[in-house]
N, C-alpha and C. Protein backbone atom coordinates (compact mmCIF):
# COMPACT_ATOMS: atom_id res chain seq x y z
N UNK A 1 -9.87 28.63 19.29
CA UNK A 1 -10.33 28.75 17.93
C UNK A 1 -10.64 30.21 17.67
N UNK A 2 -10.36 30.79 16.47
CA UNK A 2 -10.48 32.05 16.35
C UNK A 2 -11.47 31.98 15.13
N UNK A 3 -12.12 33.22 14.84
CA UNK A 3 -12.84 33.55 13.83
C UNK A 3 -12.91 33.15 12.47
N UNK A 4 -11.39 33.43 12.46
CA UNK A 4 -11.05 33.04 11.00
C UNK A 4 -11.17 31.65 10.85
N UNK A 5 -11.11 30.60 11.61
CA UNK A 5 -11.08 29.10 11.26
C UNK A 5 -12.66 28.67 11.59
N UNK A 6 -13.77 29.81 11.38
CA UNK A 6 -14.59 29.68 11.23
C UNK A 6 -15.24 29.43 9.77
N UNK A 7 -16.08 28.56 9.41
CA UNK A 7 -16.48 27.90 8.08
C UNK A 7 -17.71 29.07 7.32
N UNK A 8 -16.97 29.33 6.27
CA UNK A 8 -17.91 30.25 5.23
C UNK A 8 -19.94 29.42 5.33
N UNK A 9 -20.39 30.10 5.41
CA UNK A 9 -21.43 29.61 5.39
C UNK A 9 -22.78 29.39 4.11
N UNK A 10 -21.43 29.62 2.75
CA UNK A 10 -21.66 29.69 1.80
C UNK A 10 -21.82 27.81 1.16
N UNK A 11 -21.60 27.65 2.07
CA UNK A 11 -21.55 25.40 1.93
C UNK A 11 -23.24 25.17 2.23
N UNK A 12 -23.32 24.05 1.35
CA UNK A 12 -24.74 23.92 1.24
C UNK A 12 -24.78 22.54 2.57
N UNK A 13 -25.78 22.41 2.67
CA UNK A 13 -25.63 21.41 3.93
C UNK A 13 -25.18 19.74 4.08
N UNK A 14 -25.06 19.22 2.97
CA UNK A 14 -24.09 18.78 1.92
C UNK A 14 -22.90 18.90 2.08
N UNK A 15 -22.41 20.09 1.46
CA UNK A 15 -21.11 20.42 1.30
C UNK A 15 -20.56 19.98 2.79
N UNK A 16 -21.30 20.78 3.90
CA UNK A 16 -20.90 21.25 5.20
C UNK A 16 -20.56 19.46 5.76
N UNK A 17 -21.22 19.03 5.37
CA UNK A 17 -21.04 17.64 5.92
C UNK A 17 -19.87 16.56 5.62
N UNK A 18 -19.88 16.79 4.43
CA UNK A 18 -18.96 15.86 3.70
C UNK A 18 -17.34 16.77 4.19
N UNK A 19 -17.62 18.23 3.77
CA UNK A 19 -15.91 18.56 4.46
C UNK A 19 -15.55 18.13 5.93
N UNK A 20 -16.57 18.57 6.68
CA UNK A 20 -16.13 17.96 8.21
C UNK A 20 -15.74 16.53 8.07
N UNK A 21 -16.36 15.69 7.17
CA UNK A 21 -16.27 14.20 7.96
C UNK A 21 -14.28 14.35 6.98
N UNK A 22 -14.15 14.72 6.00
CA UNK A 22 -13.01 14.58 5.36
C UNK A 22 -11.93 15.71 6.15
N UNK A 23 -12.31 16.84 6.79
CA UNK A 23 -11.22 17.03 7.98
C UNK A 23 -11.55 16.08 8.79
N UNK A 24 -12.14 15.39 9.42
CA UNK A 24 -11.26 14.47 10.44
C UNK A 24 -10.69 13.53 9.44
N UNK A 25 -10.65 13.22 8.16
CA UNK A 25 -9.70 12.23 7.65
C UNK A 25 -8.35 12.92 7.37
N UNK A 26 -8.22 14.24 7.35
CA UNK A 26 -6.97 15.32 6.94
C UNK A 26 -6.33 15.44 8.37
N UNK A 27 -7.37 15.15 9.47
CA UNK A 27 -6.57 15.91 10.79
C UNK A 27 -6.57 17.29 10.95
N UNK A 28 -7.56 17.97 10.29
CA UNK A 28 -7.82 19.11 10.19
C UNK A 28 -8.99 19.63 11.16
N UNK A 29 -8.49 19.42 12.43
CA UNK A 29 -9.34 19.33 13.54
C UNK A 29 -9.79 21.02 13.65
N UNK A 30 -9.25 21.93 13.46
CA UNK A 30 -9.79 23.71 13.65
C UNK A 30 -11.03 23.46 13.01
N UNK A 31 -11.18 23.16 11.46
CA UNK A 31 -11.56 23.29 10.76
C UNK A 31 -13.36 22.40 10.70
N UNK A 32 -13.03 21.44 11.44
CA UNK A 32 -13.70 20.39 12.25
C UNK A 32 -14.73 21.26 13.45
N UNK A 33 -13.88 21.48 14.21
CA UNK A 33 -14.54 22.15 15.40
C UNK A 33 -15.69 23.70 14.74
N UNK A 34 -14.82 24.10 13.70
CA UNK A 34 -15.36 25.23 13.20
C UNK A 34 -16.64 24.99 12.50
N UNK A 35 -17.11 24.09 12.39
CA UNK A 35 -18.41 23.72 12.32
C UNK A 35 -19.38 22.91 12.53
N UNK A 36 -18.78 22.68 13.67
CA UNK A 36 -19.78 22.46 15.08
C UNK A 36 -20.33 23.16 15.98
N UNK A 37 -21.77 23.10 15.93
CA UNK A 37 -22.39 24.06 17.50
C UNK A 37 -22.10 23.32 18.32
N UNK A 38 -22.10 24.47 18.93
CA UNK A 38 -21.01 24.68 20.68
C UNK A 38 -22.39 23.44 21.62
N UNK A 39 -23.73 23.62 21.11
CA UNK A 39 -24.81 22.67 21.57
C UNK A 39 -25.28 20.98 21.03
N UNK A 40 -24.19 21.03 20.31
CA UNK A 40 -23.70 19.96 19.07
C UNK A 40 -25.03 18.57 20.44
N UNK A 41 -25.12 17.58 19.41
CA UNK A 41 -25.56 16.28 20.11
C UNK A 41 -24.88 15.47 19.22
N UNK A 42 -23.81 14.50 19.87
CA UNK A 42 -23.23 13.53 19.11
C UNK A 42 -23.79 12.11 19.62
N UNK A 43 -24.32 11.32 18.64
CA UNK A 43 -24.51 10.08 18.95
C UNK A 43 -24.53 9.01 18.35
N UNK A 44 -23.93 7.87 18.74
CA UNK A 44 -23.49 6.90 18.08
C UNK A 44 -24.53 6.09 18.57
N UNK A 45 -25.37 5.46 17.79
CA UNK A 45 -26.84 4.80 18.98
C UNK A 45 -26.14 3.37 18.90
N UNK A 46 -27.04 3.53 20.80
CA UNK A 46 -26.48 2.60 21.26
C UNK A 46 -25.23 2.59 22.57
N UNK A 47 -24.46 3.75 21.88
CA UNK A 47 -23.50 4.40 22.82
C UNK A 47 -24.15 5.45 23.76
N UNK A 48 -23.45 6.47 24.29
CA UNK A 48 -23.82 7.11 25.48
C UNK A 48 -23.89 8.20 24.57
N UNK A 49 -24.47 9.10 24.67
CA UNK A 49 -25.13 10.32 23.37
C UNK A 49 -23.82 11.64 24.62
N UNK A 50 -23.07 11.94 23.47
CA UNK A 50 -21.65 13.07 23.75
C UNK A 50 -22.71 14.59 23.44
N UNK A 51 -22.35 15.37 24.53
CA UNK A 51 -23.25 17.12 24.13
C UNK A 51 -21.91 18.01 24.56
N UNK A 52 -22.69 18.43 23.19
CA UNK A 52 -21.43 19.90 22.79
C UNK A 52 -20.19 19.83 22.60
N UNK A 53 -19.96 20.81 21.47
CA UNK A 53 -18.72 20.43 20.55
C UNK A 53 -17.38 20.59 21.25
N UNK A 54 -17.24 21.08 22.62
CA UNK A 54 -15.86 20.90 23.13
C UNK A 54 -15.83 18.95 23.80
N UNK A 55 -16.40 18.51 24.08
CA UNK A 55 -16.60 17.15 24.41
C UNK A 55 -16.83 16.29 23.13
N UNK A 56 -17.37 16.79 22.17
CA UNK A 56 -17.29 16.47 20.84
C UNK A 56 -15.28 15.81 20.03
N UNK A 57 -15.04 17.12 20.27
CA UNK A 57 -13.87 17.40 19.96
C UNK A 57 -12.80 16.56 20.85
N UNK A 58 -12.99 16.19 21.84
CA UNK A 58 -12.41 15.30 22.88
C UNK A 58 -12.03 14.23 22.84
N UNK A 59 -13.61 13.73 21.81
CA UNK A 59 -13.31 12.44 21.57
C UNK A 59 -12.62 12.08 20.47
N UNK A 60 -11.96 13.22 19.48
CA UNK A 60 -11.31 13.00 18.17
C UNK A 60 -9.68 13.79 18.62
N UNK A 61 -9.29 14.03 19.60
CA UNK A 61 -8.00 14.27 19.83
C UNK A 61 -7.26 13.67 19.83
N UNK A 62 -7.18 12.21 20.11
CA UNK A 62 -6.06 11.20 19.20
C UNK A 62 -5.72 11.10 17.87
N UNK A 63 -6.59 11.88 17.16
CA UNK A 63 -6.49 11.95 15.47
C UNK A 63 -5.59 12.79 15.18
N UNK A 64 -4.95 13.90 16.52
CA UNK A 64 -3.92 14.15 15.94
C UNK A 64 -2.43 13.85 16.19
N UNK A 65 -2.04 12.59 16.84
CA UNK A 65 -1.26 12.00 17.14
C UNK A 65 -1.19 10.62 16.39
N UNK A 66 0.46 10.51 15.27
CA UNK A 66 0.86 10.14 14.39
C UNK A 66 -0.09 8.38 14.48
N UNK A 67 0.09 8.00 15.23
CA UNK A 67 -0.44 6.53 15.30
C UNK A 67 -2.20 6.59 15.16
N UNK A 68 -2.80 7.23 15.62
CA UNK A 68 -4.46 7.67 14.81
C UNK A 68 -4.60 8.00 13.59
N UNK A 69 -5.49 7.76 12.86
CA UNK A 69 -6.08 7.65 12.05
C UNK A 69 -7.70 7.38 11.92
N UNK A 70 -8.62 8.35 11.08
CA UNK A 70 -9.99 8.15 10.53
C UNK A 70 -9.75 8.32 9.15
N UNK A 71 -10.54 7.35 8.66
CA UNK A 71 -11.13 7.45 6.95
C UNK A 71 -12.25 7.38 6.61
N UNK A 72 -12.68 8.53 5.68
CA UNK A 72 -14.26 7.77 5.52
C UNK A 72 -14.47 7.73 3.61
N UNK A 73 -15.29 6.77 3.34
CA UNK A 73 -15.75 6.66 1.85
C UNK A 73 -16.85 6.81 1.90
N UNK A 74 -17.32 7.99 1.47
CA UNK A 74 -18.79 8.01 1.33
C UNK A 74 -19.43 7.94 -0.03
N UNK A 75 -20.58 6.91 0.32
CA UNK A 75 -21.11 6.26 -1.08
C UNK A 75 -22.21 7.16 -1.05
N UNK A 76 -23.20 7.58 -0.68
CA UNK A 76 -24.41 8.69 -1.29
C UNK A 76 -24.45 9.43 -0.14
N UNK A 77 -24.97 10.14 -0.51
CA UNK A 77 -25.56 11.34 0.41
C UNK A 77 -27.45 12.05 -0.17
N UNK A 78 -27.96 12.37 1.16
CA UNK A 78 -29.24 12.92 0.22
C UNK A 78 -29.61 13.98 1.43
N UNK A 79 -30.70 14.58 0.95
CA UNK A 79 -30.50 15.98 1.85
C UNK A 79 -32.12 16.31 1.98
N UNK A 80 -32.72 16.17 2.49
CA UNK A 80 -34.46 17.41 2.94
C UNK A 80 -34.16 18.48 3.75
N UNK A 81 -33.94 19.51 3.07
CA UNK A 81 -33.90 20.84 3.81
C UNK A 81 -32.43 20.82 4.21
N UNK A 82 -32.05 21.39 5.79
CA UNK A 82 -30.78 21.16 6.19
C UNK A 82 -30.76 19.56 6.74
N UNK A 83 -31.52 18.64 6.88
CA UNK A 83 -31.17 17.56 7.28
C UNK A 83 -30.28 16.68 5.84
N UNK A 84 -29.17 16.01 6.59
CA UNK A 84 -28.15 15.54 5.83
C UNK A 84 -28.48 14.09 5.83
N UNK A 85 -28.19 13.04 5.10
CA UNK A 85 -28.07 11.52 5.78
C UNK A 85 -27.01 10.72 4.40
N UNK A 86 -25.86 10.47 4.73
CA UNK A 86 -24.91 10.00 4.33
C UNK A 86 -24.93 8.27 4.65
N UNK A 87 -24.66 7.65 3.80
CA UNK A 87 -24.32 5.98 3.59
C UNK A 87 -22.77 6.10 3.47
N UNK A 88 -22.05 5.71 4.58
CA UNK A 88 -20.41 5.48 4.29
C UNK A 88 -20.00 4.31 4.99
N UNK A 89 -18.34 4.42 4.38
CA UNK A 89 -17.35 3.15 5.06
C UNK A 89 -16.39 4.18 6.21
N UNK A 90 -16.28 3.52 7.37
CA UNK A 90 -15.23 4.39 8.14
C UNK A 90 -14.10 3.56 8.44
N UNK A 91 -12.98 4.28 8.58
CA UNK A 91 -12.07 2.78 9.49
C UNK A 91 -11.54 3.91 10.13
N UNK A 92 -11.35 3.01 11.70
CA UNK A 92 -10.53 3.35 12.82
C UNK A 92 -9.45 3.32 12.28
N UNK A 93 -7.74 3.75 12.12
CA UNK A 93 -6.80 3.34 12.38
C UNK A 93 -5.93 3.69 13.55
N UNK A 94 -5.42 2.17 14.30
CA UNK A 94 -4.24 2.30 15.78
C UNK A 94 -3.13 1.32 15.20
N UNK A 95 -2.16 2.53 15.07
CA UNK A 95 -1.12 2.05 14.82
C UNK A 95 -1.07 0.57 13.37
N UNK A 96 -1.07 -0.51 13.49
CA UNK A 96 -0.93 -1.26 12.73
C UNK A 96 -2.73 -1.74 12.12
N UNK A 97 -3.65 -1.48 13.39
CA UNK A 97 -4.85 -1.65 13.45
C UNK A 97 -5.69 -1.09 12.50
N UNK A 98 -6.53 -1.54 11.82
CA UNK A 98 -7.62 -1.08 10.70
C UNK A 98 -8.98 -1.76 10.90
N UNK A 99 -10.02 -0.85 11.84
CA UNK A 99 -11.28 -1.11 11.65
C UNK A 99 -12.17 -0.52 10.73
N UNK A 100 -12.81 -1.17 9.93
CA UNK A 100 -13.35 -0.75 8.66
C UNK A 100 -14.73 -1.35 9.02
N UNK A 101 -15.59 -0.15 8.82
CA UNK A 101 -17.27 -0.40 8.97
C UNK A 101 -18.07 0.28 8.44
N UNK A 102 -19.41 -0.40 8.60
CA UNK A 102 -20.44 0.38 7.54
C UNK A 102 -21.26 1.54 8.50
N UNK A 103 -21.56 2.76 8.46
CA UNK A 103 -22.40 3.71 9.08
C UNK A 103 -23.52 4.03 8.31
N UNK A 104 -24.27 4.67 8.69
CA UNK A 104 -25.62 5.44 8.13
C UNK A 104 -25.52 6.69 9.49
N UNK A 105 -25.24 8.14 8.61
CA UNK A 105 -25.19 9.10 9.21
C UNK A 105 -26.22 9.93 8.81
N UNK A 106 -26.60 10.76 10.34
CA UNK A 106 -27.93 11.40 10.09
C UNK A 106 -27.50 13.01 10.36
N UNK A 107 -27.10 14.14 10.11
CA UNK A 107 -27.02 15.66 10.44
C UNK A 107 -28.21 16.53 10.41
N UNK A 108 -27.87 17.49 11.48
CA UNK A 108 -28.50 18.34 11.32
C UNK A 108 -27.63 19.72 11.28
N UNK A 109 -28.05 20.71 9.85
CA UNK A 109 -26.98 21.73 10.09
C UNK A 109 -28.24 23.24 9.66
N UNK A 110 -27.50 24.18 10.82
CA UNK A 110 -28.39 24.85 11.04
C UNK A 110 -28.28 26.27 10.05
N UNK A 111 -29.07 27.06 9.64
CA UNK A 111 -28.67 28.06 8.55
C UNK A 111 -27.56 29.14 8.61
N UNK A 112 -27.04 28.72 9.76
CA UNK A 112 -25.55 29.68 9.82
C UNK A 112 -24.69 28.41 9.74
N UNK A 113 -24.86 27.14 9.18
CA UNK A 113 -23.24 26.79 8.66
C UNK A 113 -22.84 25.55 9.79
N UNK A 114 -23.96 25.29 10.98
CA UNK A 114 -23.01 24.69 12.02
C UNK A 114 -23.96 23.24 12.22
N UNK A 115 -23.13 22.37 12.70
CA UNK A 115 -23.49 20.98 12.68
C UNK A 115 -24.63 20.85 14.34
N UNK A 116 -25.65 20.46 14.55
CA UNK A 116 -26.08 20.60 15.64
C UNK A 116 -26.54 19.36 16.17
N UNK A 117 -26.62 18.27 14.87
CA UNK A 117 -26.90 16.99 15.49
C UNK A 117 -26.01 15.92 14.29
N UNK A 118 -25.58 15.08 14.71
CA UNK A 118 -24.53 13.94 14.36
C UNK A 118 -24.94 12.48 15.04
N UNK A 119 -25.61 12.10 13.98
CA UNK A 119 -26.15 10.76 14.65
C UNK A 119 -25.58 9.72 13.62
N UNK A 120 -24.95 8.64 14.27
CA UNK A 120 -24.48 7.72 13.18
C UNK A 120 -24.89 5.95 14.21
N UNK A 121 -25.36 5.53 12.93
CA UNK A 121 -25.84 4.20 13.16
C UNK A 121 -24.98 2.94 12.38
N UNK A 122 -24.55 2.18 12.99
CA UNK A 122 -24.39 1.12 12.86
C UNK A 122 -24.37 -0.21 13.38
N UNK A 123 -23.81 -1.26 13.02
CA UNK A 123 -24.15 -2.62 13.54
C UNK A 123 -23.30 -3.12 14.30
N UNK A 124 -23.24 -3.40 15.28
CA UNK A 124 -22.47 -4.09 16.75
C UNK A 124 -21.66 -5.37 16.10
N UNK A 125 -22.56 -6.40 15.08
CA UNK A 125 -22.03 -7.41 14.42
C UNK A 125 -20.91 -6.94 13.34
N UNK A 126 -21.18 -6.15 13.10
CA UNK A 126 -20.37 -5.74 11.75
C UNK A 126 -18.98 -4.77 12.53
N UNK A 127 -19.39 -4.40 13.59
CA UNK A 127 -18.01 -3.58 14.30
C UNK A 127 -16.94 -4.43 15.17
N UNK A 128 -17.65 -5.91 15.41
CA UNK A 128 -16.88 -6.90 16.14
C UNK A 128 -16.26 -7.38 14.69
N UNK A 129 -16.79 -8.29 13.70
CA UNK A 129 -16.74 -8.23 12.55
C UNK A 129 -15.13 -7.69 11.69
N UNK A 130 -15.17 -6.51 12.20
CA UNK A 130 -13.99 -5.44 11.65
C UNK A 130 -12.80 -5.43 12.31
N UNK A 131 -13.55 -5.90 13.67
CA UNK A 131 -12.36 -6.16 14.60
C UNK A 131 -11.69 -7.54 14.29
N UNK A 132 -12.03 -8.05 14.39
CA UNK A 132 -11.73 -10.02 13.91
C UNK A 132 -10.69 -9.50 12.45
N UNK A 133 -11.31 -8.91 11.58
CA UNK A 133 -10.35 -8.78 10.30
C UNK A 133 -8.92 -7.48 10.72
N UNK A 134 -9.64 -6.51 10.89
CA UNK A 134 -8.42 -5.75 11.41
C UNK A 134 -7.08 -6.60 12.59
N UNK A 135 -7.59 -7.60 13.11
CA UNK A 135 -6.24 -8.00 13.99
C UNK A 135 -5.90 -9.16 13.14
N UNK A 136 -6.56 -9.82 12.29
CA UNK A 136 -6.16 -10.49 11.14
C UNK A 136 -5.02 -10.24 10.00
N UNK A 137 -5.47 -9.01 10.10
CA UNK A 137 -4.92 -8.21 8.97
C UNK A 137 -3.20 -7.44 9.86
N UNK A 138 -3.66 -7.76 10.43
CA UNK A 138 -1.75 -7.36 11.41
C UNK A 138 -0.97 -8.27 11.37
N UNK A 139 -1.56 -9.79 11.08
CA UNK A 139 -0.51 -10.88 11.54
C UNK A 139 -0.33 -11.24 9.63
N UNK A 140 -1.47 -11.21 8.78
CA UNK A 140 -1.52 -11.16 7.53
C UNK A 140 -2.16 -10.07 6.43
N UNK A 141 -1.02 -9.27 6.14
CA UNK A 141 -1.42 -8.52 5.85
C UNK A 141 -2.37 -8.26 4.45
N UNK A 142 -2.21 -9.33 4.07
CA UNK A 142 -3.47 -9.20 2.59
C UNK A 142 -4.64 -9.32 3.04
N UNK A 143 -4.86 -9.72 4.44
CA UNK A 143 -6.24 -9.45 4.76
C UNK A 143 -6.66 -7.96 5.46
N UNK A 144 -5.77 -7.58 5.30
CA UNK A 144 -5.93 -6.33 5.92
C UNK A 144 -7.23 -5.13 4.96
N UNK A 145 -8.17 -4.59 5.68
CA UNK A 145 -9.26 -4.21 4.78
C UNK A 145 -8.89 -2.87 4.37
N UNK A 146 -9.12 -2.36 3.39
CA UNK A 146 -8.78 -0.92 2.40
C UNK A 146 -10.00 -0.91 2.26
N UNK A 147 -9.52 0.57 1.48
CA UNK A 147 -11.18 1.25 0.42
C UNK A 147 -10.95 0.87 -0.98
């Protein structure tokens, strides 16, 4: 990663949030990494908590190979200070596969521009849930879930 695919730090903490989560829906992984600290804490609670943005980044390297896919719809966002916390829809996509789920995301972005904590919560029922419809949605496809 070079300098230049480093993120203006002219994005409000807001801004900074919502573009990252929409490069990983572009596959715009430089751009991604470029605003993440290198001390990043990623955690999906519940899961095993991922540190620092090259292991970060690790786990989104199938996104750039044609059969991956992330989407996200984000319905609000609200902000105290640099802390971020976003209400969205995400879906996995593999190949024919579409998992579609609900998150509650929590950031922390620090006054130079960079993401340092990424906490996203959701429901175990609702991610099995997505799964049941997403392989549903392969054999019939009108059940298949969109935004």
């Amino acid at each position: 990663m070079t300098d230049a695919t480093l993120a203006p730090t002219t994005l409000t903490p807001a801004e900074t949030v919502t573009r990252f989560l929409e490069s990983l829906q572009t596959k715009d992984i430089d751009f991604a990494g470029s605003v993440l600290a290198e001390d990043l804490v990623y955690q999906n609670v519940g899961l095993p908590t991922i540190y620092g943005r090259r292991a970060t980044l690790k786990v989104f390297e199938p996104l750039t190979r044609p059969q991956f896919g992330f989407e996200v719809h984000i319905h609000r966002t609200t902000t105290n200070g640099n802390s971020v916390m976003n209400e969205r829809h995400d879906a996995i996509v593999i190949g024919p596969l579409r998992l579609q789920f609900w998150v509650c995301g929590v950031f922390e972005v620090s006054d130079d521009g960079k993401i340092t904590l990424w906490r996203d919560y959701f429901d175990m029922f609702d991610m099995f849930k997505a799964t049941v419809r997403g392989l549903a949605g392969i054999a019939i496809p009108a059940l298949r879930p969109g935004f």
